[in-house]
PDB file of N, CA and C in Angstrom:
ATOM      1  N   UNK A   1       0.838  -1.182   0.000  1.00  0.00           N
ATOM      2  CA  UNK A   1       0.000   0.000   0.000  1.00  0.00           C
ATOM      3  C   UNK A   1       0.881   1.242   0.000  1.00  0.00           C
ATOM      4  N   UNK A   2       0.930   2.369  -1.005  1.00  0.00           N
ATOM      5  CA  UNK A   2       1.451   3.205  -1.179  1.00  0.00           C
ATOM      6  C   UNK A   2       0.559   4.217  -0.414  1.00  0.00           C
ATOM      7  N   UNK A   3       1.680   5.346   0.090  1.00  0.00           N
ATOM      8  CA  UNK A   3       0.857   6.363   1.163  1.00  0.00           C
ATOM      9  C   UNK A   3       1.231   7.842   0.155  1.00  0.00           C
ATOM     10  N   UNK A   4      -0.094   8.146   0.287  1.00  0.00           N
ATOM     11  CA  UNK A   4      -0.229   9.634  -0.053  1.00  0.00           C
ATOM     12  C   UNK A   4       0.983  10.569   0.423  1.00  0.00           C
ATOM     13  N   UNK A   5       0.851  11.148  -1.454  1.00  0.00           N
ATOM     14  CA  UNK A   5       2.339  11.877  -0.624  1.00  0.00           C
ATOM     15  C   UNK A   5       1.938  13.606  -0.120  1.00  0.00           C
ATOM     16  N   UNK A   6       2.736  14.285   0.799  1.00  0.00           N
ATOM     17  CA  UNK A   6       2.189  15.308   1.025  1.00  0.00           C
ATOM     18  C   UNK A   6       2.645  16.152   0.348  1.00  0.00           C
ATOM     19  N   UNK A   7       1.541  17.879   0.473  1.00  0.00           N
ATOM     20  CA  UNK A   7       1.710  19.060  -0.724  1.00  0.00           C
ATOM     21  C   UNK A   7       3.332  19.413  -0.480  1.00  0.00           C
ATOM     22  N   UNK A   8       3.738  19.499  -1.564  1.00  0.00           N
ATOM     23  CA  UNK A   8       4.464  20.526  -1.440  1.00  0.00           C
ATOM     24  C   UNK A   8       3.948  21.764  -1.400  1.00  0.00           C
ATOM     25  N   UNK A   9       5.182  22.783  -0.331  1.00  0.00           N
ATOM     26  CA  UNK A   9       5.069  24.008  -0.202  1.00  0.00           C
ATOM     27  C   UNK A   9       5.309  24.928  -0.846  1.00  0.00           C
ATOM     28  N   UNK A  10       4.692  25.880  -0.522  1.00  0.00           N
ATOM     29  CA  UNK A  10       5.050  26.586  -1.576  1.00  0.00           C
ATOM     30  C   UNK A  10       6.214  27.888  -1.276  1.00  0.00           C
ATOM     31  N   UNK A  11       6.935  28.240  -1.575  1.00  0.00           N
ATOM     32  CA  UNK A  11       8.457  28.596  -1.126  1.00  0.00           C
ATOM     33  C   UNK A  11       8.852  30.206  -1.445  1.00  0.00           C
ATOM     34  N   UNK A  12       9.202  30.941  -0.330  1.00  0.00           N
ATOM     35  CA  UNK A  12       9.734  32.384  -1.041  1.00  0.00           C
ATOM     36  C   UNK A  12      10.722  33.051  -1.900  1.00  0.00           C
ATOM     37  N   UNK A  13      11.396  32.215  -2.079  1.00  0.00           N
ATOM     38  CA  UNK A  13      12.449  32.043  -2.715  1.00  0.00           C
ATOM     39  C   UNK A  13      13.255  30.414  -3.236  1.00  0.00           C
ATOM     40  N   UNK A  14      14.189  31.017  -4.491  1.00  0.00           N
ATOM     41  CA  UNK A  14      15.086  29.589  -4.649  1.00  0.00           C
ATOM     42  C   UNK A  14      15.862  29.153  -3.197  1.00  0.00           C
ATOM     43  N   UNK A  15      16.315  30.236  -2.665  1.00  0.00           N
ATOM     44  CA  UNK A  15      17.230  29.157  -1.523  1.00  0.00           C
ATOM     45  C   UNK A  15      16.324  28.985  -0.882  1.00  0.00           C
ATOM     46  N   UNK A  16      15.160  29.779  -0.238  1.00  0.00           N
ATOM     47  CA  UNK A  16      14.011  28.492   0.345  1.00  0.00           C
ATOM     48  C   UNK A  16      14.073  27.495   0.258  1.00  0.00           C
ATOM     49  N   UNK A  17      13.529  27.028  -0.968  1.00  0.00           N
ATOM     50  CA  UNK A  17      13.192  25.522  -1.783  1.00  0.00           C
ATOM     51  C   UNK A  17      14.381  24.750  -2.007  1.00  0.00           C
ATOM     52  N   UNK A  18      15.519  25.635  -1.861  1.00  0.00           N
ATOM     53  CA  UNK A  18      17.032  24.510  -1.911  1.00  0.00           C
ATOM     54  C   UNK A  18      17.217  23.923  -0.541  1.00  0.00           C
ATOM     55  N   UNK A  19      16.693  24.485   0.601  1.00  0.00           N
ATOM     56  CA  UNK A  19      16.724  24.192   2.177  1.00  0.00           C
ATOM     57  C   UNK A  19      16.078  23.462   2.264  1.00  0.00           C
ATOM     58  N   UNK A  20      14.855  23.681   2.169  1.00  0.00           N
ATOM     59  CA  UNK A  20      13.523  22.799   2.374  1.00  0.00           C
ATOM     60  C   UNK A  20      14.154  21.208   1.628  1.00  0.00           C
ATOM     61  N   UNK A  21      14.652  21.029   0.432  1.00  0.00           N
ATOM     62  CA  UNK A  21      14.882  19.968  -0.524  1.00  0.00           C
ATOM     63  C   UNK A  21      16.179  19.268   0.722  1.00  0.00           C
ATOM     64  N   UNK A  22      16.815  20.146   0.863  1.00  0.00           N
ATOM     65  CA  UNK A  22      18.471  19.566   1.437  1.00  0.00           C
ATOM     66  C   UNK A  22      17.575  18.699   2.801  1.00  0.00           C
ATOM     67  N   UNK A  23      17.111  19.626   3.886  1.00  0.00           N
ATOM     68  CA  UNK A  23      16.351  18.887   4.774  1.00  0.00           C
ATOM     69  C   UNK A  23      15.184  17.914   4.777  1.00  0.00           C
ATOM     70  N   UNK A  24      14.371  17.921   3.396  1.00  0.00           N
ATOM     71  CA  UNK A  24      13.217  16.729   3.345  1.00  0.00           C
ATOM     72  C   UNK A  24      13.373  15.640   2.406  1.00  0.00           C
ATOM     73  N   UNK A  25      13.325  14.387   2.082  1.00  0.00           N
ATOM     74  CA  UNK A  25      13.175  13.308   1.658  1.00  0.00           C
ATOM     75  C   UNK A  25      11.702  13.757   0.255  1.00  0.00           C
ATOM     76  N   UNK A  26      12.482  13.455  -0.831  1.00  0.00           N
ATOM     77  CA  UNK A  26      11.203  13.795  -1.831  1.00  0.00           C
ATOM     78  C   UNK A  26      10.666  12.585  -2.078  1.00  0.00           C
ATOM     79  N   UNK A  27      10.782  11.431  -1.305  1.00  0.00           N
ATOM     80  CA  UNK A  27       9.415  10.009  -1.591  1.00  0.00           C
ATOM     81  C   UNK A  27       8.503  10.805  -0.595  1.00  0.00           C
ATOM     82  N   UNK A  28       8.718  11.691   0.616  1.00  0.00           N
ATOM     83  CA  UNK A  28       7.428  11.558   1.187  1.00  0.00           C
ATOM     84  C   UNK A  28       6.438  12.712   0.354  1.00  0.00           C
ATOM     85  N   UNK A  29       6.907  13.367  -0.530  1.00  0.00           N
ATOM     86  CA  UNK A  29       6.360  14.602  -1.629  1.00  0.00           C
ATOM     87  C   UNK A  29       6.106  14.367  -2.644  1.00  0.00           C
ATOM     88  N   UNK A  30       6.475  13.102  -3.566  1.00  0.00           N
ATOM     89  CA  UNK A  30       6.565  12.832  -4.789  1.00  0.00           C
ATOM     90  C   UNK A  30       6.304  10.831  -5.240  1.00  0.00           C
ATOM     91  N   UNK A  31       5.106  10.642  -5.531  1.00  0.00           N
ATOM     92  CA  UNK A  31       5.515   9.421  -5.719  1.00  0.00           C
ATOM     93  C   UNK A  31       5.772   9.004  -7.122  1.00  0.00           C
ATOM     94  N   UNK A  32       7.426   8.150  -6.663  1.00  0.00           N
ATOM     95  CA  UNK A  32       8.458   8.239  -7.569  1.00  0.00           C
ATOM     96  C   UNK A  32       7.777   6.889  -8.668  1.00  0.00           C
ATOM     97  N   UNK A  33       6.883   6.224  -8.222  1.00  0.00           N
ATOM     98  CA  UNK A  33       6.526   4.784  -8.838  1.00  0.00           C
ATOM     99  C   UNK A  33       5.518   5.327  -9.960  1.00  0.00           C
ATOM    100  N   UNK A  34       5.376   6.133 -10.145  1.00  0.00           N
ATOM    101  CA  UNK A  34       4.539   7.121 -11.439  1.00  0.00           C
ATOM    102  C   UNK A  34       5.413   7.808 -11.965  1.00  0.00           C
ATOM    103  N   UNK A  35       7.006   8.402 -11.775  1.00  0.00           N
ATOM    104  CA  UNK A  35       7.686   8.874 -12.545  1.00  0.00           C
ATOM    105  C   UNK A  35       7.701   8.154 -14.148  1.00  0.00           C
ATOM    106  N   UNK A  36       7.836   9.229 -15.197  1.00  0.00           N
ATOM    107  CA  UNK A  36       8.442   8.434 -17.057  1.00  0.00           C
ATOM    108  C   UNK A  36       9.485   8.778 -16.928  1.00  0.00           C
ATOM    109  N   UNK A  37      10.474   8.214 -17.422  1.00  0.00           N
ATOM    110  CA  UNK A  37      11.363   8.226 -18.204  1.00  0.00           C
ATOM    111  C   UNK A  37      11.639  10.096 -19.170  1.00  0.00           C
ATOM    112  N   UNK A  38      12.199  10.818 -18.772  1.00  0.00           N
ATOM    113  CA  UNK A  38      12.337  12.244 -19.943  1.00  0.00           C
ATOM    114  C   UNK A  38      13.481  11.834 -20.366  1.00  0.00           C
ATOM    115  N   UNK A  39      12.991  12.948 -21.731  1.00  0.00           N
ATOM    116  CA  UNK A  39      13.716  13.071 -23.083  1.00  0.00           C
ATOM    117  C   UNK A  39      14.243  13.817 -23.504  1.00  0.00           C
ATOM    118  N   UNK A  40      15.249  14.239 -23.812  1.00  0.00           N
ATOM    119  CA  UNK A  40      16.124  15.801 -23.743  1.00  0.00           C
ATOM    120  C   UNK A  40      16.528  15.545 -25.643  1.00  0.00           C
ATOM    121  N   UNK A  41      15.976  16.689 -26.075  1.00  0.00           N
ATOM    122  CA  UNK A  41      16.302  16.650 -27.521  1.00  0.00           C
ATOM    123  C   UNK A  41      17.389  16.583 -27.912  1.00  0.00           C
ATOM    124  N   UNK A  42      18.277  16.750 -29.200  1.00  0.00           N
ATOM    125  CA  UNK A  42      19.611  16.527 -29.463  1.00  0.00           C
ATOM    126  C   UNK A  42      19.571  18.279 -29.489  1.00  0.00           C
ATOM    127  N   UNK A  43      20.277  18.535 -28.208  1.00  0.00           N
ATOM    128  CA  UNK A  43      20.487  19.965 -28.226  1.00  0.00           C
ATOM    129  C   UNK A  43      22.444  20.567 -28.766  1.00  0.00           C
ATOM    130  N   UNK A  44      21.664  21.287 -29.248  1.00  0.00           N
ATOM    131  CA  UNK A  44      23.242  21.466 -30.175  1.00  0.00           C
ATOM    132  C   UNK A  44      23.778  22.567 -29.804  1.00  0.00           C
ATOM    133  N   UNK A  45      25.134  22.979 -30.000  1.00  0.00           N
ATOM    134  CA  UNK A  45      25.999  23.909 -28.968  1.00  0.00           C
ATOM    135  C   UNK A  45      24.992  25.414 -29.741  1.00  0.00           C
ATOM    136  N   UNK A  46      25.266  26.520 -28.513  1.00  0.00           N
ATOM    137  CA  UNK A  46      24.614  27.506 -29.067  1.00  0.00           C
ATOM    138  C   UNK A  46      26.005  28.660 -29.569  1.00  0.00           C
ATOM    139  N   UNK A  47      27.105  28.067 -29.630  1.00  0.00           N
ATOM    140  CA  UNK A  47      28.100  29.149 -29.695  1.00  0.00           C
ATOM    141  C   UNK A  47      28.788  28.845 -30.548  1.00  0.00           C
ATOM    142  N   UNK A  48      29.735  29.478 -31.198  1.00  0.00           N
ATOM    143  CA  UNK A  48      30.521  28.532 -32.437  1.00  0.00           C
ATOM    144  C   UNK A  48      31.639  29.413 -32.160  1.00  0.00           C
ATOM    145  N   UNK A  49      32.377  28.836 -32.796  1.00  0.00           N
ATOM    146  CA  UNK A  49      34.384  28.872 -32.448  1.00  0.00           C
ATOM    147  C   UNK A  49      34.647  30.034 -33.215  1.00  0.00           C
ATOM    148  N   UNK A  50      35.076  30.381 -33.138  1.00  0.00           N
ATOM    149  CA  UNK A  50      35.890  31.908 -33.835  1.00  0.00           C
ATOM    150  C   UNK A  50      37.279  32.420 -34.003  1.00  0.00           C
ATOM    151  N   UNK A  51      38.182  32.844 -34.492  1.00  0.00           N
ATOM    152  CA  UNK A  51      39.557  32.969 -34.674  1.00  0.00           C
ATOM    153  C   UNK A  51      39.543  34.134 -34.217  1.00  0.00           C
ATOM    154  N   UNK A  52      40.236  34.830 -33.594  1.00  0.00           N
ATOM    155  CA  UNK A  52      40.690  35.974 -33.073  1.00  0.00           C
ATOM    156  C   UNK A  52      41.783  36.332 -32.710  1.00  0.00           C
ATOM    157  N   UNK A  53      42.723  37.065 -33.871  1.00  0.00           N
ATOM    158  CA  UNK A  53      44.526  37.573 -33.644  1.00  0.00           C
ATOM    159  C   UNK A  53      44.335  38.583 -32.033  1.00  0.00           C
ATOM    160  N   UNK A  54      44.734  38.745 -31.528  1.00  0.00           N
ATOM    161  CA  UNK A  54      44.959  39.441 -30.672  1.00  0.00           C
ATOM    162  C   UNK A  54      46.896  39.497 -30.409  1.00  0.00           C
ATOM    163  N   UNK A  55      47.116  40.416 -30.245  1.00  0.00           N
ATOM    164  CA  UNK A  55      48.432  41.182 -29.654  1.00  0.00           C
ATOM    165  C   UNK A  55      49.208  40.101 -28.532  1.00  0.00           C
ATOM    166  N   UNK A  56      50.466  39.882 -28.467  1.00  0.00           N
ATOM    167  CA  UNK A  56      50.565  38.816 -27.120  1.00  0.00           C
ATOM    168  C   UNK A  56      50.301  39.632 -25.915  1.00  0.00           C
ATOM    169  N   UNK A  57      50.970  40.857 -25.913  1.00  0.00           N
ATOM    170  CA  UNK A  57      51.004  41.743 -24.713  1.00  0.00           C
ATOM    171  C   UNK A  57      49.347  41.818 -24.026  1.00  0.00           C
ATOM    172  N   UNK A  58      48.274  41.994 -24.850  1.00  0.00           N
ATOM    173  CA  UNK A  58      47.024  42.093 -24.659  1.00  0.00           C
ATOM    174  C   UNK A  58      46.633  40.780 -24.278  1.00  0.00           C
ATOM    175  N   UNK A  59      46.826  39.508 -24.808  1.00  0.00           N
ATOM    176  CA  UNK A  59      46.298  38.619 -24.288  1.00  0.00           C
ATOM    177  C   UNK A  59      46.468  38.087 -23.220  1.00  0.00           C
ATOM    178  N   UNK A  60      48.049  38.410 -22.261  1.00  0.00           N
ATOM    179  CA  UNK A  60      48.422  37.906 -21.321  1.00  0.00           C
ATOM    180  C   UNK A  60      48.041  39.111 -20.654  1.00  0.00           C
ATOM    181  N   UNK A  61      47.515  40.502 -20.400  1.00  0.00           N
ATOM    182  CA  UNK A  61      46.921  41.132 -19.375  1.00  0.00           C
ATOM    183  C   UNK A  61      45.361  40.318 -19.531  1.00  0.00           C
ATOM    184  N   UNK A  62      44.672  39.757 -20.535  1.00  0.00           N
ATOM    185  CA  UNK A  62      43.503  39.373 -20.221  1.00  0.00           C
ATOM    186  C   UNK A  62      44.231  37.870 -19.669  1.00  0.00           C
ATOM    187  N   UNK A  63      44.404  37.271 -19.727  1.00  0.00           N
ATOM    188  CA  UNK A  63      44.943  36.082 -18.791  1.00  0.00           C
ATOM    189  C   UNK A  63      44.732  36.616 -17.211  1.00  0.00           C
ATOM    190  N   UNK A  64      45.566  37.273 -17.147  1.00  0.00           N
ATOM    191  CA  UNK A  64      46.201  37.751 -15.543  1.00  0.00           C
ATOM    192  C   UNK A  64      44.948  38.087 -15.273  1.00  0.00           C
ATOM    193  N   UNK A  65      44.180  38.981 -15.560  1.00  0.00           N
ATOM    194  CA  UNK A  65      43.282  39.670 -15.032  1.00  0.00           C
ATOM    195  C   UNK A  65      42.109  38.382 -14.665  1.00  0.00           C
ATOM    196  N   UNK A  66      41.728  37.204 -15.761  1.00  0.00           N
ATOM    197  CA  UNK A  66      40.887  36.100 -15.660  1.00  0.00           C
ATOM    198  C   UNK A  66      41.604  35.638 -14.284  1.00  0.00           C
ATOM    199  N   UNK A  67      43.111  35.567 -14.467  1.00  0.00           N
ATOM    200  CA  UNK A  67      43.384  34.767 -13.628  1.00  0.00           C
ATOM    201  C   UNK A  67      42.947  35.057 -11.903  1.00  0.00           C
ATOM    202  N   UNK A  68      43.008  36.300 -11.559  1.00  0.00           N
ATOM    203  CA  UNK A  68      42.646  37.205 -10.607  1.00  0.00           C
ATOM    204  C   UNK A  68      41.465  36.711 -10.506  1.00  0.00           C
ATOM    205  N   UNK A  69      40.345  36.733 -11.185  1.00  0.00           N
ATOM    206  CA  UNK A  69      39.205  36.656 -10.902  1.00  0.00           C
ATOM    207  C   UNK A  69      38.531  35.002 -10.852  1.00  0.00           C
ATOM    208  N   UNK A  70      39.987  34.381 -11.300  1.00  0.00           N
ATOM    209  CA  UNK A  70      39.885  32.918 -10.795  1.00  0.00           C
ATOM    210  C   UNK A  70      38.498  32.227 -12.733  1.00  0.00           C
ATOM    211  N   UNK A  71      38.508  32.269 -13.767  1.00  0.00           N
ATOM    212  CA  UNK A  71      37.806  31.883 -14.166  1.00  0.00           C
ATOM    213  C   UNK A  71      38.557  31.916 -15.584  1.00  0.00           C
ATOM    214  N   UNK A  72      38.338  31.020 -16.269  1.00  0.00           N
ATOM    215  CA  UNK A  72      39.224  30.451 -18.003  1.00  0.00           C
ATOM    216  C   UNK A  72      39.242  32.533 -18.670  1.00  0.00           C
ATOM    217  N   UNK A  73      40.283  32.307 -19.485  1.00  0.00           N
ATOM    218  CA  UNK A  73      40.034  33.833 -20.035  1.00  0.00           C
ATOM    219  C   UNK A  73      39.343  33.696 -20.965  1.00  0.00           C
ATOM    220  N   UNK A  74      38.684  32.921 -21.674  1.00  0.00           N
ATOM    221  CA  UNK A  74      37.910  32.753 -22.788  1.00  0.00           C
ATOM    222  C   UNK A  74      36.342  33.425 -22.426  1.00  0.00           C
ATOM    223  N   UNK A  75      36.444  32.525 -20.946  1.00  0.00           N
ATOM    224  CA  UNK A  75      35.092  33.215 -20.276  1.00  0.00           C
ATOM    225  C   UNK A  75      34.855  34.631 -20.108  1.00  0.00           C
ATOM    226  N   UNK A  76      36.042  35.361 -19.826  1.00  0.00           N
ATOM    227  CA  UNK A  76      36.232  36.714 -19.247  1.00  0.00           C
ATOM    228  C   UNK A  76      35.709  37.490 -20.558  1.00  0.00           C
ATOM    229  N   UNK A  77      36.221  37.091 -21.643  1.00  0.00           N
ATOM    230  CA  UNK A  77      36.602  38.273 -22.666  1.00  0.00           C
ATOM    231  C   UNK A  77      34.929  37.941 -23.432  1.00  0.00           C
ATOM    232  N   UNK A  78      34.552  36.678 -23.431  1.00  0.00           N
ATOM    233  CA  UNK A  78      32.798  36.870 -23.500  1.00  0.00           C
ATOM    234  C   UNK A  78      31.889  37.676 -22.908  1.00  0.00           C
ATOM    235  N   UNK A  79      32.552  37.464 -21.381  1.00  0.00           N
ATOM    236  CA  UNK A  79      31.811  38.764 -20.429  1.00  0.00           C
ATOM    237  C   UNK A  79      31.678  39.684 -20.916  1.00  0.00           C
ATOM    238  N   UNK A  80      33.249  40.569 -20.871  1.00  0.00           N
ATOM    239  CA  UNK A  80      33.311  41.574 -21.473  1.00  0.00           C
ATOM    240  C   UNK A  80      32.945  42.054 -22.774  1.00  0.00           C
ATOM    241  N   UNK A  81      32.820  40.920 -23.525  1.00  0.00           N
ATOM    242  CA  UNK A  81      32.199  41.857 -24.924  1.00  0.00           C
ATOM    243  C   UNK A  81      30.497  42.047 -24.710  1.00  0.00           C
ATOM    244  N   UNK A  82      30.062  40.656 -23.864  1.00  0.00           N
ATOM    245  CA  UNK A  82      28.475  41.003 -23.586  1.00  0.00           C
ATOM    246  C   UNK A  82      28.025  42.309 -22.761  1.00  0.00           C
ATOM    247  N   UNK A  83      28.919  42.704 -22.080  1.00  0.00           N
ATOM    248  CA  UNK A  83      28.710  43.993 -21.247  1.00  0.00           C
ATOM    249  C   UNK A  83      28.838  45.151 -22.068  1.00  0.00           C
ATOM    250  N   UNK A  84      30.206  45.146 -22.808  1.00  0.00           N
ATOM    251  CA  UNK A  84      30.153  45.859 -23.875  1.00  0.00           C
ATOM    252  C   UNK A  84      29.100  46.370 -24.915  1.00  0.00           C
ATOM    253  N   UNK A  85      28.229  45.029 -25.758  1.00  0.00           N
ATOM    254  CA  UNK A  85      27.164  45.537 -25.967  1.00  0.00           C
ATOM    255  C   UNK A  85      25.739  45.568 -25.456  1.00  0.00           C
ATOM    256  N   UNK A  86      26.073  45.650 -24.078  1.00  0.00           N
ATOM    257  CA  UNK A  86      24.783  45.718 -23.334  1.00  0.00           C
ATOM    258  C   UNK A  86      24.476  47.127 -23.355  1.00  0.00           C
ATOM    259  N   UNK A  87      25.971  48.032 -22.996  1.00  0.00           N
ATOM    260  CA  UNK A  87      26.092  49.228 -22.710  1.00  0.00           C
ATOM    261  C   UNK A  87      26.131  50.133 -23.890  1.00  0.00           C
ATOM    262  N   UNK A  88      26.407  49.531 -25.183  1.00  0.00           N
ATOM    263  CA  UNK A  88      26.150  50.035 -26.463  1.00  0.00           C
ATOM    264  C   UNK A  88      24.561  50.580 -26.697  1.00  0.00           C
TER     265      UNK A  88
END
């Protein structure tokens, strides 16, 4: 005999609902014996590769500076161009 599972709450926030999850058991919220099987489409990269000469002197202050901020410089200089034309 399977037991009714109880409501979930409803939550004020994401870290609410990340607390609530860390401290409760989701069989007593969710019954898992009715879960399907999901299907995630063939999702394809949204970014594509690009060549870009840059200067050595310039690329190793964007290094250092990624490096400072602890994150790949590839990431950094995406930032920065998205901020760039945010502010455009």
């Amino acid at each position: 005999m399977t037991k009714k599972p109880k409501p979930i709450p409803d939550f004020e926030s994401e870290t609410d609902e990340r607390i609530f999850w860390e401290r409760h058991d989701s069989s007593d919220y969710v019954d898992w014996s009715k879960a399907k099987p999901g299907h995630l489409a063939n999702l394809k990269p949204t970014s594509k590769s690009i060549s870009l000469r840059l200067p050595v002197d310039l690329l190793e202050q964007i290094k250092m500076a990624a490096n400072k901020r602890d994150v790949p410089y590839q990431s950094l200089i995406k930032v920065w161009l998205a901020e760039k034309i945010d502010a455009a």
